[in-house]
PDBML (XML) file of the C-alpha atoms, coordinates in Angstrom:
<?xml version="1.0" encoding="UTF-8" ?>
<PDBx:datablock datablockName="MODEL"
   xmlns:PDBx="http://pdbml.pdb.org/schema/pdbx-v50.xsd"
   xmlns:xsi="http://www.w3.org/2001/XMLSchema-instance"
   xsi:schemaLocation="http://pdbml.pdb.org/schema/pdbx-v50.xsd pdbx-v50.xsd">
   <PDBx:atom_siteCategory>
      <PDBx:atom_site id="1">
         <PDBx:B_iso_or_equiv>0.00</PDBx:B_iso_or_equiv>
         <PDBx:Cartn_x>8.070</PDBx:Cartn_x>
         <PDBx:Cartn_y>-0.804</PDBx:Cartn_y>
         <PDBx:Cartn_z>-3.284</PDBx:Cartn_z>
         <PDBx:auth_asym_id>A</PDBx:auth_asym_id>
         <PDBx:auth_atom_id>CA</PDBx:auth_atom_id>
         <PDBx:auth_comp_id>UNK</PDBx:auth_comp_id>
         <PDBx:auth_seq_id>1</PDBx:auth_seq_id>
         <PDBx:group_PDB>ATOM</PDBx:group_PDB>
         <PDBx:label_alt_id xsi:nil="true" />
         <PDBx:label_asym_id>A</PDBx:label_asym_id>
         <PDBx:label_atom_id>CA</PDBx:label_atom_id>
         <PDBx:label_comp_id>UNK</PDBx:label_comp_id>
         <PDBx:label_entity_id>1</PDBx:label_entity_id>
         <PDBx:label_seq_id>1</PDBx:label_seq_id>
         <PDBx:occupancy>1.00</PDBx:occupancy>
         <PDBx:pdbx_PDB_model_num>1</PDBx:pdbx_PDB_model_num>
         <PDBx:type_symbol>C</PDBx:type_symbol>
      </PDBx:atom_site>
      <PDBx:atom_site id="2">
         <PDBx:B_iso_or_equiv>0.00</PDBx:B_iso_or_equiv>
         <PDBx:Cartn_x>11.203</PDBx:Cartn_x>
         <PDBx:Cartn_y>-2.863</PDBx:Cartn_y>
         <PDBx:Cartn_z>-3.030</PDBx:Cartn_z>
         <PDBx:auth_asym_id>A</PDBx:auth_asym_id>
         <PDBx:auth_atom_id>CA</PDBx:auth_atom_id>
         <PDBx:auth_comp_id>UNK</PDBx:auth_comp_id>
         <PDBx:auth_seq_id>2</PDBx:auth_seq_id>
         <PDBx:group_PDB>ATOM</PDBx:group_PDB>
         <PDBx:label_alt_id xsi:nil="true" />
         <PDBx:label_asym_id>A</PDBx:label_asym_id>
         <PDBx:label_atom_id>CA</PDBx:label_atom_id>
         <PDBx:label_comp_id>UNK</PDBx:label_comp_id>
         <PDBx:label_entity_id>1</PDBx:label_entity_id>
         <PDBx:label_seq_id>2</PDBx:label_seq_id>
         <PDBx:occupancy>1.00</PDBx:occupancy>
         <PDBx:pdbx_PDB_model_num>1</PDBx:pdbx_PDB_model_num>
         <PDBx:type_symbol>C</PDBx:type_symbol>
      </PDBx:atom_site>
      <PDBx:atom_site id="3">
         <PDBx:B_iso_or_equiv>0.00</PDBx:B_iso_or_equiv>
         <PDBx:Cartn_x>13.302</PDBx:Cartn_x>
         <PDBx:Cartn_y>-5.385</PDBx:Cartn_y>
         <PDBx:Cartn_z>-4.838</PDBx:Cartn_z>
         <PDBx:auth_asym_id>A</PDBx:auth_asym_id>
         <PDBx:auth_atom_id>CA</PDBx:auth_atom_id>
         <PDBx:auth_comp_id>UNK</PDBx:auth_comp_id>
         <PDBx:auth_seq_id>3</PDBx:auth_seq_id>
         <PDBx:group_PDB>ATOM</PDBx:group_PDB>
         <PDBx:label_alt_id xsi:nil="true" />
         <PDBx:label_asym_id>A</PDBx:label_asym_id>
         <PDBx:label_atom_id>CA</PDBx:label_atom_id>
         <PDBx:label_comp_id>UNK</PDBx:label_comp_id>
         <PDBx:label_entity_id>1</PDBx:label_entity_id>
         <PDBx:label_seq_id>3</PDBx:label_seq_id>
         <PDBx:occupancy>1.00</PDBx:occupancy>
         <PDBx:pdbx_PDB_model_num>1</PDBx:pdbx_PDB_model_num>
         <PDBx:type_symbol>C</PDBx:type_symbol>
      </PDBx:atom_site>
      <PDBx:atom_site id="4">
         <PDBx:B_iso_or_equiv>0.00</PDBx:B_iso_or_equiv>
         <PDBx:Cartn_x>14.848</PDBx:Cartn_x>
         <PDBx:Cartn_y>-8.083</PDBx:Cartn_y>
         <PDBx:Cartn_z>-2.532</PDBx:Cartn_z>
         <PDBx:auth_asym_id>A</PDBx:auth_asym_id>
         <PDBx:auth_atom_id>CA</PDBx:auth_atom_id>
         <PDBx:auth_comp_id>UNK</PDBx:auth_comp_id>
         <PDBx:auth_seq_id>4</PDBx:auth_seq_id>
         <PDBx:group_PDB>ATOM</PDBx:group_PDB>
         <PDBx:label_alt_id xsi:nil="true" />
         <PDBx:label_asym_id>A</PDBx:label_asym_id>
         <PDBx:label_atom_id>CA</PDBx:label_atom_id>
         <PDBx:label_comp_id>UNK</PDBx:label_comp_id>
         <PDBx:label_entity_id>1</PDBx:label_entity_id>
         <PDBx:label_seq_id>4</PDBx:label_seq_id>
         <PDBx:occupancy>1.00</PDBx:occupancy>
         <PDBx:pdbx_PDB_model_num>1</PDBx:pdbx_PDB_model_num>
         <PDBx:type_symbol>C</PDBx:type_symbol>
      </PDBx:atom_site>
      <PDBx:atom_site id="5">
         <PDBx:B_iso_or_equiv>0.00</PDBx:B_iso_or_equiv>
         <PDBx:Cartn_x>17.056</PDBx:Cartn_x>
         <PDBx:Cartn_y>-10.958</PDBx:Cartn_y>
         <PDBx:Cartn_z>-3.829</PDBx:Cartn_z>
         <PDBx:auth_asym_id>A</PDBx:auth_asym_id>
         <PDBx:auth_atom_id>CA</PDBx:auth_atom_id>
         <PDBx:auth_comp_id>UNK</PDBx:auth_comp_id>
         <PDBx:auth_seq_id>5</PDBx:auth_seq_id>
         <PDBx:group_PDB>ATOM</PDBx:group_PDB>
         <PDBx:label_alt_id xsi:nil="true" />
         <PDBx:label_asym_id>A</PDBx:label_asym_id>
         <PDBx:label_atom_id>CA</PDBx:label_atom_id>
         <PDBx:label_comp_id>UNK</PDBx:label_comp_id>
         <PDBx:label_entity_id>1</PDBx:label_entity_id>
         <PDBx:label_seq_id>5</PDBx:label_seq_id>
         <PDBx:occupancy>1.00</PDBx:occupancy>
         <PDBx:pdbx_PDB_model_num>1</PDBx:pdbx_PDB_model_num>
         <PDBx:type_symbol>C</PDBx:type_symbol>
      </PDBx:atom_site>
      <PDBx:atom_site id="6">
         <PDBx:B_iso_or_equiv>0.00</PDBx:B_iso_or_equiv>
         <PDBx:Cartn_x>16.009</PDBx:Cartn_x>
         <PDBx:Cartn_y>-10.436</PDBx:Cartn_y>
         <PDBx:Cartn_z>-7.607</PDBx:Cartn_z>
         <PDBx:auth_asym_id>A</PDBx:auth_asym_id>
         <PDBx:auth_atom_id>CA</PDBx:auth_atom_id>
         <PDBx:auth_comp_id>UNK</PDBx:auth_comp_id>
         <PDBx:auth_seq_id>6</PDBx:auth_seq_id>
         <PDBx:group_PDB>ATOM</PDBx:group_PDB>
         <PDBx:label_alt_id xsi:nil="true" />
         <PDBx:label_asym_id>A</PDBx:label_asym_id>
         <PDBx:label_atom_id>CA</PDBx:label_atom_id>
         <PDBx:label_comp_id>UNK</PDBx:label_comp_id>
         <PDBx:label_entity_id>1</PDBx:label_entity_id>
         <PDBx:label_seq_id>6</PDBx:label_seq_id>
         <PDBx:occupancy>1.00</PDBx:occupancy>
         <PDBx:pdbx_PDB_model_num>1</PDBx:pdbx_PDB_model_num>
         <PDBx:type_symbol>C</PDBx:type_symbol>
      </PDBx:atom_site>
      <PDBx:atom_site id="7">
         <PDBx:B_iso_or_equiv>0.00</PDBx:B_iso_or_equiv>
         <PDBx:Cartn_x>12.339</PDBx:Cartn_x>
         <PDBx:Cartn_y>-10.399</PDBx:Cartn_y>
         <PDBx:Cartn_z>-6.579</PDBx:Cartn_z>
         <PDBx:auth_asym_id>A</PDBx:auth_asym_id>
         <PDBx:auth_atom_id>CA</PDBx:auth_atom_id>
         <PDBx:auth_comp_id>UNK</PDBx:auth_comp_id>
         <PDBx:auth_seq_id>7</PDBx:auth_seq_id>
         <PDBx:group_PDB>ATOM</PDBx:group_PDB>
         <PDBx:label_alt_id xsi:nil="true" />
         <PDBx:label_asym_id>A</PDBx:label_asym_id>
         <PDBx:label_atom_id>CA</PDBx:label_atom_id>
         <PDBx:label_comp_id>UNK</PDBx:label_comp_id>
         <PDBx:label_entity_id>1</PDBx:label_entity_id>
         <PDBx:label_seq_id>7</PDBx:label_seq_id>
         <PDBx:occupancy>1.00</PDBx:occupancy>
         <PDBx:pdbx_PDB_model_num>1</PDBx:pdbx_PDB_model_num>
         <PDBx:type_symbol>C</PDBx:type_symbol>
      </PDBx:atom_site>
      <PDBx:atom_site id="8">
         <PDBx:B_iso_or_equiv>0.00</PDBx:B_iso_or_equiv>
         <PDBx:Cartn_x>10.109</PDBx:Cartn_x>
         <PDBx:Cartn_y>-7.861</PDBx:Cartn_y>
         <PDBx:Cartn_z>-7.241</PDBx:Cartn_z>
         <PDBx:auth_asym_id>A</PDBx:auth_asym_id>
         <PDBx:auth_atom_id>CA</PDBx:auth_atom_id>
         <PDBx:auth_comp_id>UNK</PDBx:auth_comp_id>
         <PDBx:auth_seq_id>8</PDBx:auth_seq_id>
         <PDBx:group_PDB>ATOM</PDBx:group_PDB>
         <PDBx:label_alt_id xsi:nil="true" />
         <PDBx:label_asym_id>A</PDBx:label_asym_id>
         <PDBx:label_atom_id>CA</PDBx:label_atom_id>
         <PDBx:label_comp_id>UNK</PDBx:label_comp_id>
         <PDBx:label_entity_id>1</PDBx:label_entity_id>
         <PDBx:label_seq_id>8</PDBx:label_seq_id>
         <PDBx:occupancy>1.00</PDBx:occupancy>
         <PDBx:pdbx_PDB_model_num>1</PDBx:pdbx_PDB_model_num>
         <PDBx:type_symbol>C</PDBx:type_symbol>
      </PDBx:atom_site>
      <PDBx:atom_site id="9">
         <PDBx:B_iso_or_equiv>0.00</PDBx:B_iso_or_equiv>
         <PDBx:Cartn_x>8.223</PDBx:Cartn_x>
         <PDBx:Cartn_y>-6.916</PDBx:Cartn_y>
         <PDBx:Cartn_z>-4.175</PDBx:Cartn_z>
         <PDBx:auth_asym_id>A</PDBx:auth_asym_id>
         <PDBx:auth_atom_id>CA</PDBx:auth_atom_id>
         <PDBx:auth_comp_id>UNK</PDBx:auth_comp_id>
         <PDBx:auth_seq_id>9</PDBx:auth_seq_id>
         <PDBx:group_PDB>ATOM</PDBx:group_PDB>
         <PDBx:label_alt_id xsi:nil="true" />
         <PDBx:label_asym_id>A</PDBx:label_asym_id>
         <PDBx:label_atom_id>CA</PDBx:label_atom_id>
         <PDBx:label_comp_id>UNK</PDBx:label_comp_id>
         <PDBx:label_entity_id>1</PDBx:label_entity_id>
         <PDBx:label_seq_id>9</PDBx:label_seq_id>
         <PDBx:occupancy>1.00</PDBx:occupancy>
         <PDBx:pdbx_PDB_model_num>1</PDBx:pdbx_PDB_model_num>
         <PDBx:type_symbol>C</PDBx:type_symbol>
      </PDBx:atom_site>
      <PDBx:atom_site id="10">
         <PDBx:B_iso_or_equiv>0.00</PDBx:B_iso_or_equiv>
         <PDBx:Cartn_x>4.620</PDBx:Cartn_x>
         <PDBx:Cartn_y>-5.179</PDBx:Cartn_y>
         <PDBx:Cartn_z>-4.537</PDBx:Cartn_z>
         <PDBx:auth_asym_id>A</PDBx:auth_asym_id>
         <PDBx:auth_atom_id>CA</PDBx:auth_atom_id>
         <PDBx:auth_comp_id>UNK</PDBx:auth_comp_id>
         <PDBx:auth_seq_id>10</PDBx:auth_seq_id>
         <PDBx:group_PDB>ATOM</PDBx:group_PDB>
         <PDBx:label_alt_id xsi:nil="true" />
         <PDBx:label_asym_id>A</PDBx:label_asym_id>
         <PDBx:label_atom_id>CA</PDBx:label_atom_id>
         <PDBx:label_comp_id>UNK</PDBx:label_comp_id>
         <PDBx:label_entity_id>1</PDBx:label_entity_id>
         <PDBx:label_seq_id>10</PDBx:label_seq_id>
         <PDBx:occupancy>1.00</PDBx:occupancy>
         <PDBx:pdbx_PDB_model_num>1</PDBx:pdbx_PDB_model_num>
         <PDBx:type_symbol>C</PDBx:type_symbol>
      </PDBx:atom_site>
      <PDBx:atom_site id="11">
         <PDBx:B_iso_or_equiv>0.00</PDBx:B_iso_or_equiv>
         <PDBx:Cartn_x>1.977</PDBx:Cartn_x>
         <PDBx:Cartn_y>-4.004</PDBx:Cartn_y>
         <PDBx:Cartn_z>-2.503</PDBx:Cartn_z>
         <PDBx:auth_asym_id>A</PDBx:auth_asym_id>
         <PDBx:auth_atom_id>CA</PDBx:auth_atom_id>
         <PDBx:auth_comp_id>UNK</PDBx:auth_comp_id>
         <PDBx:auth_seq_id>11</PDBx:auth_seq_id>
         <PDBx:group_PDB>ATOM</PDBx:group_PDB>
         <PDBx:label_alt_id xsi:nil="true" />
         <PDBx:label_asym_id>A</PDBx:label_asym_id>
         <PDBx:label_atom_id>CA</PDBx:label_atom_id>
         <PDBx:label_comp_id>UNK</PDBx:label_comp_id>
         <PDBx:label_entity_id>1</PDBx:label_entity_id>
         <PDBx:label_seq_id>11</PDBx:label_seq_id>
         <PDBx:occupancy>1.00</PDBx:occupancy>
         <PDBx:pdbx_PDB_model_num>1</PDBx:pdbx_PDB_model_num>
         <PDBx:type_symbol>C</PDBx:type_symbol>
      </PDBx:atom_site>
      <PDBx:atom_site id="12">
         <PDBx:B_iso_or_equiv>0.00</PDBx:B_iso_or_equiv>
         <PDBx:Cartn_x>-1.793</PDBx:Cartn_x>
         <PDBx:Cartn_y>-2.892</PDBx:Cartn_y>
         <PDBx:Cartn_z>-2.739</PDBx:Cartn_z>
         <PDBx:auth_asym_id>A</PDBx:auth_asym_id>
         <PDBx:auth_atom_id>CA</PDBx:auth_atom_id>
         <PDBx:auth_comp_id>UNK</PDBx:auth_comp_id>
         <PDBx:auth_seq_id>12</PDBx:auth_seq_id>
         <PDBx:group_PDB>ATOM</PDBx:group_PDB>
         <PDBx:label_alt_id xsi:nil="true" />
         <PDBx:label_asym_id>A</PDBx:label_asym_id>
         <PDBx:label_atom_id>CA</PDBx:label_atom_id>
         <PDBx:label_comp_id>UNK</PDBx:label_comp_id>
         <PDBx:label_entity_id>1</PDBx:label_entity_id>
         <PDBx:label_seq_id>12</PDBx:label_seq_id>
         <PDBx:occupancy>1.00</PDBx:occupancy>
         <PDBx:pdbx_PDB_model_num>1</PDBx:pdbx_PDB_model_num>
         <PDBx:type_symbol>C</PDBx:type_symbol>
      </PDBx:atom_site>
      <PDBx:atom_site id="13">
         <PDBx:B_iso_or_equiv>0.00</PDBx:B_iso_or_equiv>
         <PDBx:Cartn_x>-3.052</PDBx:Cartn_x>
         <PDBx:Cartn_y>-0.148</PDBx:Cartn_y>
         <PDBx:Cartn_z>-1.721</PDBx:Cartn_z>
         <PDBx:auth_asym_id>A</PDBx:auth_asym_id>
         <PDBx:auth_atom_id>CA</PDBx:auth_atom_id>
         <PDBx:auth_comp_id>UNK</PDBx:auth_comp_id>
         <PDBx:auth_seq_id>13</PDBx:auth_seq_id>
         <PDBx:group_PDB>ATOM</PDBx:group_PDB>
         <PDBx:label_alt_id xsi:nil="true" />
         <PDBx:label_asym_id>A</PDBx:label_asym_id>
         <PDBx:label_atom_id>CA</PDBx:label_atom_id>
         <PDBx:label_comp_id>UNK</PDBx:label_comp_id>
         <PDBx:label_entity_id>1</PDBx:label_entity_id>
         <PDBx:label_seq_id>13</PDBx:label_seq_id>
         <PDBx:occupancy>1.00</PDBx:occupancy>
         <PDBx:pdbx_PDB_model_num>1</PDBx:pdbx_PDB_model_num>
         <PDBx:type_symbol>C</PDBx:type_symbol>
      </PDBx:atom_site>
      <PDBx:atom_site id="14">
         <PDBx:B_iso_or_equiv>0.00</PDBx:B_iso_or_equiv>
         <PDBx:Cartn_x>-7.148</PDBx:Cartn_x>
         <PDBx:Cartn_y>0.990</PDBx:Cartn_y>
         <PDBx:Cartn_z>-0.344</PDBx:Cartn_z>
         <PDBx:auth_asym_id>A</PDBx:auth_asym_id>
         <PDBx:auth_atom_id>CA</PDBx:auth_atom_id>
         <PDBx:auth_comp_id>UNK</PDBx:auth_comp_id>
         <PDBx:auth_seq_id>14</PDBx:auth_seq_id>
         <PDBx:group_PDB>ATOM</PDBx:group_PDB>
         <PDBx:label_alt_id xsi:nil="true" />
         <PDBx:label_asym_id>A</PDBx:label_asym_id>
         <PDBx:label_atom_id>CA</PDBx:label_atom_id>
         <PDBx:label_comp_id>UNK</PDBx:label_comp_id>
         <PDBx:label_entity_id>1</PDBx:label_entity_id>
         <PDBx:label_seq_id>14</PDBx:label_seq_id>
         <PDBx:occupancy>1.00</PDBx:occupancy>
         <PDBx:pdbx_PDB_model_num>1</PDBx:pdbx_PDB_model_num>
         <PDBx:type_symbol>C</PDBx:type_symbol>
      </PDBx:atom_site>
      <PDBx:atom_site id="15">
         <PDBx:B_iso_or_equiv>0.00</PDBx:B_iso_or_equiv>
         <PDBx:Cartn_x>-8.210</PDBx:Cartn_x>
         <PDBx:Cartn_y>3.981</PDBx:Cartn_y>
         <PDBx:Cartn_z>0.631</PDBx:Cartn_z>
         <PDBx:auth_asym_id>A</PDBx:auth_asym_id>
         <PDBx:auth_atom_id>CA</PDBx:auth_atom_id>
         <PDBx:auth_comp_id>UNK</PDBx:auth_comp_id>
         <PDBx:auth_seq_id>15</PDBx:auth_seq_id>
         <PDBx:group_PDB>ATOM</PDBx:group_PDB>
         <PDBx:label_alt_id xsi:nil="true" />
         <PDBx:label_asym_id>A</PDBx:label_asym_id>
         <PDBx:label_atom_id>CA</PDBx:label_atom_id>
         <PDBx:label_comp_id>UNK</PDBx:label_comp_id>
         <PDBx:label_entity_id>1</PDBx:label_entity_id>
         <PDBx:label_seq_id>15</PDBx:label_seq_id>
         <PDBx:occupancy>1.00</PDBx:occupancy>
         <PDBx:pdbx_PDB_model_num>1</PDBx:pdbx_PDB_model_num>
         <PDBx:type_symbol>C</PDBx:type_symbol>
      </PDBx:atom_site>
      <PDBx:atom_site id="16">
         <PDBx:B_iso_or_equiv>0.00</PDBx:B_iso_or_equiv>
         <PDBx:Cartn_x>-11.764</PDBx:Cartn_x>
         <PDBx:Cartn_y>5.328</PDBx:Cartn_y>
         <PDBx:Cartn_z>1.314</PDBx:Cartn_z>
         <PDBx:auth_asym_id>A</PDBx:auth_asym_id>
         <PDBx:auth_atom_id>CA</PDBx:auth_atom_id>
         <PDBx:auth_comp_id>UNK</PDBx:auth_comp_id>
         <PDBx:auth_seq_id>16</PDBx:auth_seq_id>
         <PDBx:group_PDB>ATOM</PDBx:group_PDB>
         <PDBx:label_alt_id xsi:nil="true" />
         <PDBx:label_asym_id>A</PDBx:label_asym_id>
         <PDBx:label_atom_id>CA</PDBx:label_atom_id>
         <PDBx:label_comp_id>UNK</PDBx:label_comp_id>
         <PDBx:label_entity_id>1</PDBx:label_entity_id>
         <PDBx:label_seq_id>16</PDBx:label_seq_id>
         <PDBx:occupancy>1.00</PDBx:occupancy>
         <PDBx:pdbx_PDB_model_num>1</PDBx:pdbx_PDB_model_num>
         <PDBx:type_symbol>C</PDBx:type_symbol>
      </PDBx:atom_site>
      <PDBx:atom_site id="17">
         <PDBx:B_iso_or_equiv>0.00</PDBx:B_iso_or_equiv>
         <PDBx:Cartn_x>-13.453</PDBx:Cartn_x>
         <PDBx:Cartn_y>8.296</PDBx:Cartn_y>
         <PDBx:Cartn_z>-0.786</PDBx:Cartn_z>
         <PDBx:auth_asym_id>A</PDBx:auth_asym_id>
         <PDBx:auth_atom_id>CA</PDBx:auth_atom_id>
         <PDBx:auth_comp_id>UNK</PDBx:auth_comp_id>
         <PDBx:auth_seq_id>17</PDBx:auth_seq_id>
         <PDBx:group_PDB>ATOM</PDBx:group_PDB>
         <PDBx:label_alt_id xsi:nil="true" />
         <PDBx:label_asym_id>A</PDBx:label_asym_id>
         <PDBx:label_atom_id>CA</PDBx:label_atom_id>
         <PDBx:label_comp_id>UNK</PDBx:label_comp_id>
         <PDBx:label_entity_id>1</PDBx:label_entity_id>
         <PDBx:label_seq_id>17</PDBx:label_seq_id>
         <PDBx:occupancy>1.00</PDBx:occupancy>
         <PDBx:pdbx_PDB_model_num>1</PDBx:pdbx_PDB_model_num>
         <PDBx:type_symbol>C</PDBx:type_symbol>
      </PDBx:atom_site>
      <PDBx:atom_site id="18">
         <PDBx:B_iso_or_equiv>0.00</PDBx:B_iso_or_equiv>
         <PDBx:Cartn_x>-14.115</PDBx:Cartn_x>
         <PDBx:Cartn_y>10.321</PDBx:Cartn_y>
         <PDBx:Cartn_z>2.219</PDBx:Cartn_z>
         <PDBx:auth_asym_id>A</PDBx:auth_asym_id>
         <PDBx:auth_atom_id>CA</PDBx:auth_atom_id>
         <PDBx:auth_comp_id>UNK</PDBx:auth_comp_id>
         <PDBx:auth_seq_id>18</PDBx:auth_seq_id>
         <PDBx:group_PDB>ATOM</PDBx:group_PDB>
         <PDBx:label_alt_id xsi:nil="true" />
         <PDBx:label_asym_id>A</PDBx:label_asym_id>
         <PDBx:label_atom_id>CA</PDBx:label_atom_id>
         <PDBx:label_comp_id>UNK</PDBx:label_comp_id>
         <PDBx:label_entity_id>1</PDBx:label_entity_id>
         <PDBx:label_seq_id>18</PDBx:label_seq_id>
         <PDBx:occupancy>1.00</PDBx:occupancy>
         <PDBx:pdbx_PDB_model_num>1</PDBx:pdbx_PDB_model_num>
         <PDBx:type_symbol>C</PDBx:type_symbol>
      </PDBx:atom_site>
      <PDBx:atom_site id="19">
         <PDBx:B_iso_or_equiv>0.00</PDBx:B_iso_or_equiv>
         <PDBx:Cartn_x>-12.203</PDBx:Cartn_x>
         <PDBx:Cartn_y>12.564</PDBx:Cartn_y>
         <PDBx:Cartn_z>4.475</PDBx:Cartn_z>
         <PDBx:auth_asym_id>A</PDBx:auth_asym_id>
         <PDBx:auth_atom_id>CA</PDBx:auth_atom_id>
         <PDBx:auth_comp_id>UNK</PDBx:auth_comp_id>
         <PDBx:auth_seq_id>19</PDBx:auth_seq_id>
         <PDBx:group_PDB>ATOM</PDBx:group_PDB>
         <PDBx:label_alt_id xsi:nil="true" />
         <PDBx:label_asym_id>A</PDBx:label_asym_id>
         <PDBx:label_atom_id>CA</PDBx:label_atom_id>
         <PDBx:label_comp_id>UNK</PDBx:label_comp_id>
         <PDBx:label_entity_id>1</PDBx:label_entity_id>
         <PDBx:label_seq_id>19</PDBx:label_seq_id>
         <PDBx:occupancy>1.00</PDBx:occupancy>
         <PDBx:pdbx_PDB_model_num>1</PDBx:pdbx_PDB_model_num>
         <PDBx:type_symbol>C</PDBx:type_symbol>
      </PDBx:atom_site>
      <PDBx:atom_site id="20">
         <PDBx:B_iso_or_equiv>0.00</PDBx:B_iso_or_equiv>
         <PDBx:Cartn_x>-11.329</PDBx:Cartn_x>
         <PDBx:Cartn_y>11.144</PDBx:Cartn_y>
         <PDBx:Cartn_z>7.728</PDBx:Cartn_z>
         <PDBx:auth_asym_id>A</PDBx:auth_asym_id>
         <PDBx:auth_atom_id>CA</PDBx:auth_atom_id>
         <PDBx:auth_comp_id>UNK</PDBx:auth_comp_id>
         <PDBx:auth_seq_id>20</PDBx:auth_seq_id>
         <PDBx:group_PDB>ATOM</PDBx:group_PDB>
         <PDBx:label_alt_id xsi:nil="true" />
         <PDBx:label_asym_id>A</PDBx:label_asym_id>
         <PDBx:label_atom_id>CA</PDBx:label_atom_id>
         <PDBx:label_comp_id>UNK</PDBx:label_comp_id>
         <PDBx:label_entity_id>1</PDBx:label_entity_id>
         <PDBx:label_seq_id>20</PDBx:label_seq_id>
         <PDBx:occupancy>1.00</PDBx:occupancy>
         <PDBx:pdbx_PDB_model_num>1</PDBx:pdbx_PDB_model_num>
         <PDBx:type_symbol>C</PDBx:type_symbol>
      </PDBx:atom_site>
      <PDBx:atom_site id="21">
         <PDBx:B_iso_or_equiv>0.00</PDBx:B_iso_or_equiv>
         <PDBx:Cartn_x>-9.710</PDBx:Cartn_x>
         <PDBx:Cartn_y>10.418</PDBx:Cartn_y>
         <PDBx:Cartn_z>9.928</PDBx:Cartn_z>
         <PDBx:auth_asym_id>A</PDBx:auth_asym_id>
         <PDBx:auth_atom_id>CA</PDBx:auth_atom_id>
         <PDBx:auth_comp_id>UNK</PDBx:auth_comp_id>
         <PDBx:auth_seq_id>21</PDBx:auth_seq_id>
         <PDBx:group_PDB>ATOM</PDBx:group_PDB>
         <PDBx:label_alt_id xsi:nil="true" />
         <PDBx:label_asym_id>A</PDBx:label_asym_id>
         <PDBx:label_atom_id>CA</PDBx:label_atom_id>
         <PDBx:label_comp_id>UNK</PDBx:label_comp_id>
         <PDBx:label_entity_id>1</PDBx:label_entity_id>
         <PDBx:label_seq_id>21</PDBx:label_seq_id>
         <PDBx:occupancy>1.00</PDBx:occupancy>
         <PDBx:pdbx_PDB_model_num>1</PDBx:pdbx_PDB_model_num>
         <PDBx:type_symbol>C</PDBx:type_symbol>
      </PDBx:atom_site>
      <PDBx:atom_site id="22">
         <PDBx:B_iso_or_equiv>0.00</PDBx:B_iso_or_equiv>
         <PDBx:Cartn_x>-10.060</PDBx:Cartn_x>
         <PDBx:Cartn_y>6.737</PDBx:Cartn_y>
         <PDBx:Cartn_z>9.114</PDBx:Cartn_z>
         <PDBx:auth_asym_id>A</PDBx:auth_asym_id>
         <PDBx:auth_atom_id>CA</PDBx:auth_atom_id>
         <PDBx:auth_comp_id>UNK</PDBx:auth_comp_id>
         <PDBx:auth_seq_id>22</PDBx:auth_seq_id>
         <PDBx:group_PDB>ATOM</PDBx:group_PDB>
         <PDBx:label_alt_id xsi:nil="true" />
         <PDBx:label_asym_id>A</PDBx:label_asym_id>
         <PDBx:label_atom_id>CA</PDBx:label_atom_id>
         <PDBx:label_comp_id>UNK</PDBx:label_comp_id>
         <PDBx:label_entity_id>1</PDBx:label_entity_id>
         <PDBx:label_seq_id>22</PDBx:label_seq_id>
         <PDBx:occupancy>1.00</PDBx:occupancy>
         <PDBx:pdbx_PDB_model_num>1</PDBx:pdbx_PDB_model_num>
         <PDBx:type_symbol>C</PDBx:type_symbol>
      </PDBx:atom_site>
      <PDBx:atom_site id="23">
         <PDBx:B_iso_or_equiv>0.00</PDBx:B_iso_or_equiv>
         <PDBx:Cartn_x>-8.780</PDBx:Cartn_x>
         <PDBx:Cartn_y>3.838</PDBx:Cartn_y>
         <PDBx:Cartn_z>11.061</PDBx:Cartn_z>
         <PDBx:auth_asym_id>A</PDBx:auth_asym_id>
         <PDBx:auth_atom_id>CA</PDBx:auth_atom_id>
         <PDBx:auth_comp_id>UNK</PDBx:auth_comp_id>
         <PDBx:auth_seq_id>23</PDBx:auth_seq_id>
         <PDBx:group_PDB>ATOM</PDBx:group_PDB>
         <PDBx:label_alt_id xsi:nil="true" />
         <PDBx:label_asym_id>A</PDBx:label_asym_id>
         <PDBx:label_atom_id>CA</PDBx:label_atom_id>
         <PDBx:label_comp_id>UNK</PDBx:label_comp_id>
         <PDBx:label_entity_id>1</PDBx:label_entity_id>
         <PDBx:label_seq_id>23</PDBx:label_seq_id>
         <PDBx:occupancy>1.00</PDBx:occupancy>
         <PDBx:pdbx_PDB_model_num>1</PDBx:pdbx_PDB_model_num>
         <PDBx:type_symbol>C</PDBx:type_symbol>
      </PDBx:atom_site>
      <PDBx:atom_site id="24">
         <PDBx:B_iso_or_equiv>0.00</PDBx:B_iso_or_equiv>
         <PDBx:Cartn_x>-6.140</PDBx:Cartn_x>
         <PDBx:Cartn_y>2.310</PDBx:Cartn_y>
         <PDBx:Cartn_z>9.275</PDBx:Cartn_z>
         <PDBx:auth_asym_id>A</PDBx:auth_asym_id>
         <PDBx:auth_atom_id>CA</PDBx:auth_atom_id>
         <PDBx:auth_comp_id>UNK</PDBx:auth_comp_id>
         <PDBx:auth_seq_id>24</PDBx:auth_seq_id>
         <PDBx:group_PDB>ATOM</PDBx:group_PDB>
         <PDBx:label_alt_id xsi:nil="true" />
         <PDBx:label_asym_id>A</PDBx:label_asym_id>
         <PDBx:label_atom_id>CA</PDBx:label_atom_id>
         <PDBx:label_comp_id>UNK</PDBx:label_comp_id>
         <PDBx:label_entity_id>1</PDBx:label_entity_id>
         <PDBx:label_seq_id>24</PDBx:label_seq_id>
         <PDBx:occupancy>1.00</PDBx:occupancy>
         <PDBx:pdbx_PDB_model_num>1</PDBx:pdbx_PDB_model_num>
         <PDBx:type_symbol>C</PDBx:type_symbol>
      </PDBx:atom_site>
   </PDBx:atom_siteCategory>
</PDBx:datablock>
């Protein structure tokens, strides 16, 4: 998502199957 001082920055990401809403 981002690249900060020659570091690569990365995130994970989970989501449910199933309409929502959802809390988050």
């Amino acid at each position: 998502y981002a690249e900060a001082g020659g570091d690569v920055l990365k995130l994970d990401a989970y989501w449910p199957a199933t309409h929502g809403p959802h809390p988050m």
